[in-house]
Protein backbone atom coordinates (compact mmCIF):
# COMPACT_ATOMS: atom_id res chain seq x y z
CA UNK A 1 -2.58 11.72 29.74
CA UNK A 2 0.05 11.10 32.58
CA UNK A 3 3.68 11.71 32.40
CA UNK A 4 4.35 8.19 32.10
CA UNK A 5 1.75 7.21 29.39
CA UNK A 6 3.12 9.75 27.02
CA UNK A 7 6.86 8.43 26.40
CA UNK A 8 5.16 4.94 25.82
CA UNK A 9 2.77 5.98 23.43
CA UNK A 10 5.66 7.60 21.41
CA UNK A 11 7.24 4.59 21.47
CA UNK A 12 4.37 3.08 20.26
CA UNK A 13 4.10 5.84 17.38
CA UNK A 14 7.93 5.29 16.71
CA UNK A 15 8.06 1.90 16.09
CA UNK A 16 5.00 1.55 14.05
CA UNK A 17 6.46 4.37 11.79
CA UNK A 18 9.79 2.33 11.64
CA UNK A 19 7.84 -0.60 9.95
CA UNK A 20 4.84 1.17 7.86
CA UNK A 21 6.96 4.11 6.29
CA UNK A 22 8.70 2.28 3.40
CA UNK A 23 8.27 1.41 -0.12
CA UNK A 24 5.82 -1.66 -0.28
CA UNK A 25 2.77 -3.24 -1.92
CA UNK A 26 0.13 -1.51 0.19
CA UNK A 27 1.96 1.80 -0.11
CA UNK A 28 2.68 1.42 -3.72
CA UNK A 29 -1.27 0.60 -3.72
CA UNK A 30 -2.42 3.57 -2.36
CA UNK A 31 -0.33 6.03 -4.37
CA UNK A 32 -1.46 4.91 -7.86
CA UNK A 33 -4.82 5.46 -6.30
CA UNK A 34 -4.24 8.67 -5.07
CA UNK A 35 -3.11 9.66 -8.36
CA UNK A 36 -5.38 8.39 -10.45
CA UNK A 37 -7.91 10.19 -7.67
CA UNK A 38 -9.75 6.45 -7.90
CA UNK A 39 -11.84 5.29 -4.46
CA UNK A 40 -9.09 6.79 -2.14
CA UNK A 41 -11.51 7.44 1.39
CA UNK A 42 -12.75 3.66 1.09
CA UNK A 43 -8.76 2.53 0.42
CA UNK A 44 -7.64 4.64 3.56
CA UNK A 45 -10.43 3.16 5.64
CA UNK A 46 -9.83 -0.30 4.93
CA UNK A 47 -5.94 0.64 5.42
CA UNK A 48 -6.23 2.12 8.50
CA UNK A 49 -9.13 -0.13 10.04
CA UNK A 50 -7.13 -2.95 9.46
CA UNK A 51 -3.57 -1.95 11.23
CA UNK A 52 -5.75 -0.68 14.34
CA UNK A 53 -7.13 -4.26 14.21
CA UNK A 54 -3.76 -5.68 13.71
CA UNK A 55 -2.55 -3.89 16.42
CA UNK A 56 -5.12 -4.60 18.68
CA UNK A 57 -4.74 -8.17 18.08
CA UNK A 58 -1.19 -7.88 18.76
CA UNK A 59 -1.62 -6.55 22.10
CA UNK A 60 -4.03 -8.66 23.39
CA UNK A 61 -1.83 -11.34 23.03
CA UNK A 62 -2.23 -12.95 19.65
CA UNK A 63 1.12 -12.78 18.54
CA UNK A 64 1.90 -16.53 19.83
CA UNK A 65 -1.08 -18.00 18.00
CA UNK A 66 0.68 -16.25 14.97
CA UNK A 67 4.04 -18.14 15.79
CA UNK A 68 2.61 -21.11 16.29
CA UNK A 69 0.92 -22.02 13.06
CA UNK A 70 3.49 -21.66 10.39
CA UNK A 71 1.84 -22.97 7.87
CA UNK A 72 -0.50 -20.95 7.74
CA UNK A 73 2.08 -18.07 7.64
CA UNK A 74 3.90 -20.08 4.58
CA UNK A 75 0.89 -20.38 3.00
CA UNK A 76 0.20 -16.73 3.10
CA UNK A 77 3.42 -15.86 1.77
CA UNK A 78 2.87 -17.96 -1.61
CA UNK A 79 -0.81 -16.65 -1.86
CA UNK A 80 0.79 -12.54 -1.27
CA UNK A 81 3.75 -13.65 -3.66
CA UNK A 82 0.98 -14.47 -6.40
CA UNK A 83 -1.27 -11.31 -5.92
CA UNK A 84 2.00 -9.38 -6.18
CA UNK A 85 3.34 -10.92 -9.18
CA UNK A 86 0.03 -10.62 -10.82
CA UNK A 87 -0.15 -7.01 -9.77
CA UNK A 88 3.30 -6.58 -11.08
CA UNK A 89 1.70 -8.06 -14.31
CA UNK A 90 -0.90 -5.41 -14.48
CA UNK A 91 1.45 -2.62 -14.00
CA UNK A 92 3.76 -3.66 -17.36
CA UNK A 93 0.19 -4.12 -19.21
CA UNK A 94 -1.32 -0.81 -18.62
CA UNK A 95 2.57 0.36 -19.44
CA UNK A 96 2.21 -1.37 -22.67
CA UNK A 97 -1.14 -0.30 -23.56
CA UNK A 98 -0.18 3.72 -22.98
CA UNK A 99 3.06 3.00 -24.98
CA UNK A 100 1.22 1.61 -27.82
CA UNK A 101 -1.05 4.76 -27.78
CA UNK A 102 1.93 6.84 -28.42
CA UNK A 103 3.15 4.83 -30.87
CA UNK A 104 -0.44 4.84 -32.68
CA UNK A 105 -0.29 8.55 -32.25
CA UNK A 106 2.83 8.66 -34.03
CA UNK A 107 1.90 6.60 -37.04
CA UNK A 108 -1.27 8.74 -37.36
CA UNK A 109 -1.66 10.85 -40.42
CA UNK A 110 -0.12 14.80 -39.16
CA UNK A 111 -3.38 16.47 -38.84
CA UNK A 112 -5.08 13.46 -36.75
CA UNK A 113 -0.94 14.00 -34.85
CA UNK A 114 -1.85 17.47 -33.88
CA UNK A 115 -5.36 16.82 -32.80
CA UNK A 116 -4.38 13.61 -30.42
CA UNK A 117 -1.34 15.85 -29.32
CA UNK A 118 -3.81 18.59 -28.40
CA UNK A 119 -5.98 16.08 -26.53
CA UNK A 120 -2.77 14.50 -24.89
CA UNK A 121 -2.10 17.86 -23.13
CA UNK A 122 -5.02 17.49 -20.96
CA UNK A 123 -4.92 15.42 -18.35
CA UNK A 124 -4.29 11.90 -19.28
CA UNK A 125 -5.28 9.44 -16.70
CA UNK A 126 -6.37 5.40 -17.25
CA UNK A 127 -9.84 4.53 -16.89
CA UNK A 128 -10.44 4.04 -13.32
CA UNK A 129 -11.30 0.68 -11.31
CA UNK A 130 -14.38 -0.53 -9.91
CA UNK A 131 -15.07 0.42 -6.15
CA UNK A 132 -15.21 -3.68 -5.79
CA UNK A 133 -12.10 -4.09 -7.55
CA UNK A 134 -9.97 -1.79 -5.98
CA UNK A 135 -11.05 -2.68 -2.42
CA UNK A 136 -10.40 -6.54 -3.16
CA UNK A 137 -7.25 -5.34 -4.21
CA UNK A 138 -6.70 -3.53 -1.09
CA UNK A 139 -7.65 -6.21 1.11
CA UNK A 140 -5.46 -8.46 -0.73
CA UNK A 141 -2.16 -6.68 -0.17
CA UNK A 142 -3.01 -5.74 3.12
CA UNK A 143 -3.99 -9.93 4.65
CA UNK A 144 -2.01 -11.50 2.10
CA UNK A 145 1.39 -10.16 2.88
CA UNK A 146 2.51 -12.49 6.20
CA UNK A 147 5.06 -9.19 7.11
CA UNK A 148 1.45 -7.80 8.05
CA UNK A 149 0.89 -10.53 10.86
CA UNK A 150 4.83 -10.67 11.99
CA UNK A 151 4.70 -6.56 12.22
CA UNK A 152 2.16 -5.36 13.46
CA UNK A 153 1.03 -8.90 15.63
CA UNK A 154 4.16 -10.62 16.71
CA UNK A 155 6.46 -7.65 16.95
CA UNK A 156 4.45 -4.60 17.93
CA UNK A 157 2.59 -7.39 20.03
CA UNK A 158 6.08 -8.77 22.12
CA UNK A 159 6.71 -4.95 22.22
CA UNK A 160 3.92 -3.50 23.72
CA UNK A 161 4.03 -6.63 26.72
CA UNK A 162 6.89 -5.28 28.02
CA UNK A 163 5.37 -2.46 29.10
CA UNK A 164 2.73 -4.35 31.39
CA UNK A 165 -1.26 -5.05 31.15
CA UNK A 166 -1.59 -1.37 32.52
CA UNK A 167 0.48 0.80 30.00
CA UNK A 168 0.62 -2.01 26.95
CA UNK A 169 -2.36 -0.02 25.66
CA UNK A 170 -0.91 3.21 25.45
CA UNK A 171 1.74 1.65 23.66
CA UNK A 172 -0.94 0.21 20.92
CA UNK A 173 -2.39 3.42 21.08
CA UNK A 174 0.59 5.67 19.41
CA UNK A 175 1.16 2.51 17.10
CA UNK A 176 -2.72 3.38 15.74
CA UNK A 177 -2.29 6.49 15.76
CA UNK A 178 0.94 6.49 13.56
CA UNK A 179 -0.91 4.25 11.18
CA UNK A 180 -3.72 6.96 10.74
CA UNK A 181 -1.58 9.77 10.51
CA UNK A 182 0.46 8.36 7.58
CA UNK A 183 -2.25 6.92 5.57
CA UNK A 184 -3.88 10.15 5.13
CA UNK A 185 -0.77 11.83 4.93
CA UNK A 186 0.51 9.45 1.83
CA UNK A 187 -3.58 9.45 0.42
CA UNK A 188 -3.31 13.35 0.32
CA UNK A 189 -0.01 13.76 -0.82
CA UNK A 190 -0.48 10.72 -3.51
CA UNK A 191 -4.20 13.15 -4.34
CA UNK A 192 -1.96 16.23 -4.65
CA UNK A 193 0.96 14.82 -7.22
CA UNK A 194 -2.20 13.97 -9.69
CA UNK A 195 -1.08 17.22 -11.52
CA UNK A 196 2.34 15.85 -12.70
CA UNK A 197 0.63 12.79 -14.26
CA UNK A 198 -0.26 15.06 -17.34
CA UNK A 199 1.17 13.11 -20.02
CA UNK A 200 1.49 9.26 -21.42
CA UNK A 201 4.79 9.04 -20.72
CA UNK A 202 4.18 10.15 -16.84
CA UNK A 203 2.01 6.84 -16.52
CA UNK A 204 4.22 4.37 -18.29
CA UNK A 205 7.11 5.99 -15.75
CA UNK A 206 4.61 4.82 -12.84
CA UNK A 207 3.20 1.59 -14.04
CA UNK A 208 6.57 0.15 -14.74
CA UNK A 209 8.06 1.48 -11.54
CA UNK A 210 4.82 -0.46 -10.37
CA UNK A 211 5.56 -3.65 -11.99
CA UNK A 212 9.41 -3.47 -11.29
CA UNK A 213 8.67 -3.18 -6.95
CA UNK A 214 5.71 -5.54 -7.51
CA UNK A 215 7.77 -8.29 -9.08
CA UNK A 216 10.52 -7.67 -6.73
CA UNK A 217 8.62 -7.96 -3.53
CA UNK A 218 6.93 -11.05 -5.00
CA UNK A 219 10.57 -12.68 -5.24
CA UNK A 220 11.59 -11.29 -2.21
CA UNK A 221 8.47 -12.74 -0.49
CA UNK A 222 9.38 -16.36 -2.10
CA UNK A 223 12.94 -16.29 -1.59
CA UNK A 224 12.08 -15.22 2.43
């Protein structure tokens, strides 16, 4: 790689980790998955394989076809405000259902206490989803959320232009490779914190921080 190429591609690698690196659906996604240790390689493939093809579309130009069809943009919005909400949803349900364990544990006669507190030490973790659920999940947070298309298609697109047809690519490329590097890095990280998640109250802590970001993006989304 030439003297030149290099700057650009950290550009590219800058400015992609500018946009991905903050709390949002598809991130929010992908740690509940790493902690409950449930499908993680096929989430991180679909993950990554889609922002490389985001990107790519992006620099080849696709960024005005974006622009120019609004509709389609506010239709996406309303369609990603729903899945979120719904997710969101989901979250304060499997909240309520470990809560209502507790409670059940509680009003449980005291030897039947000790025994479910004895289980309750071991690793506590929901039952996890379907391969086909989670990755329709996945794909549903990633091209239902129209920041997706105005990201990594309008603006990485109009950004990696200016460099020219010869260097736009390098560009793109530190933009991809940003995108691998933190997927794996928040899908082994996410893996790793799976031994704090120990306990009930642990999950209900997640799933409503869940629902709380889910239902705010959702409204965020709506009120954009």
């Amino acid at each position: 790689m030439n003297s030149i190429a290099l700057p650009i591609l950290m550009s590219g690698f800058l400015s992609q980790a500018g946009l991905i690196i903050a709390v949002g659906a598809q991130n929010t996604f992908i740690i509940r998955q790493g902690i409950a240790r449930s499908h993680v390689p096929q989430i991180l493939m679909i993950c990554i394989a889609a922002d490389v093809l985001m990107i790519a579309l992006g620099t080849q130009g696709m960024g005005q076809a974006v622009q120019s069809h609004p509709m389609v943009l506010k239709s996406l919005t309303w369609c990603g405000a729903g899945v979120l909400l719904m997710y969101g949803i989901f979250g304060f349900r499997r909240a309520w259902i470990q809560c209502r364990a507790m409670w059940l544990q509680r009003q449980a006669p005291e030897g039947e206490q000790n025994l479910a507190a004895s289980s309750d030490n071991a690793m506590v973790k929901p039952a996890q989803t379907s391969l086909k659920k989670s990755i329709l999940s996945c794909l549903g947070f990633t091209f239902l959320n129209p920041s997706v298309y105005l990201d990594s298609i309008v603006l990485l697109g109009s950004i990696a232009a200016t460099y020219g047809t010869d260097m736009k690519w390098s560009f793109a490329t530190g933009a991809m490779l940003c995108s691998v590097v933190w997927f794996l890095l928040l899908g082994f990280i996410s893996s790793k914190m799976a031994k704090l998640f120990n306990s009930r109250i642990a999950w209900v802590a997640l799933d409503v921080t869940i629902g709380v970001v889910m239902v705010l993006l959702s409204v965020h989304l709506v009120m954009q």
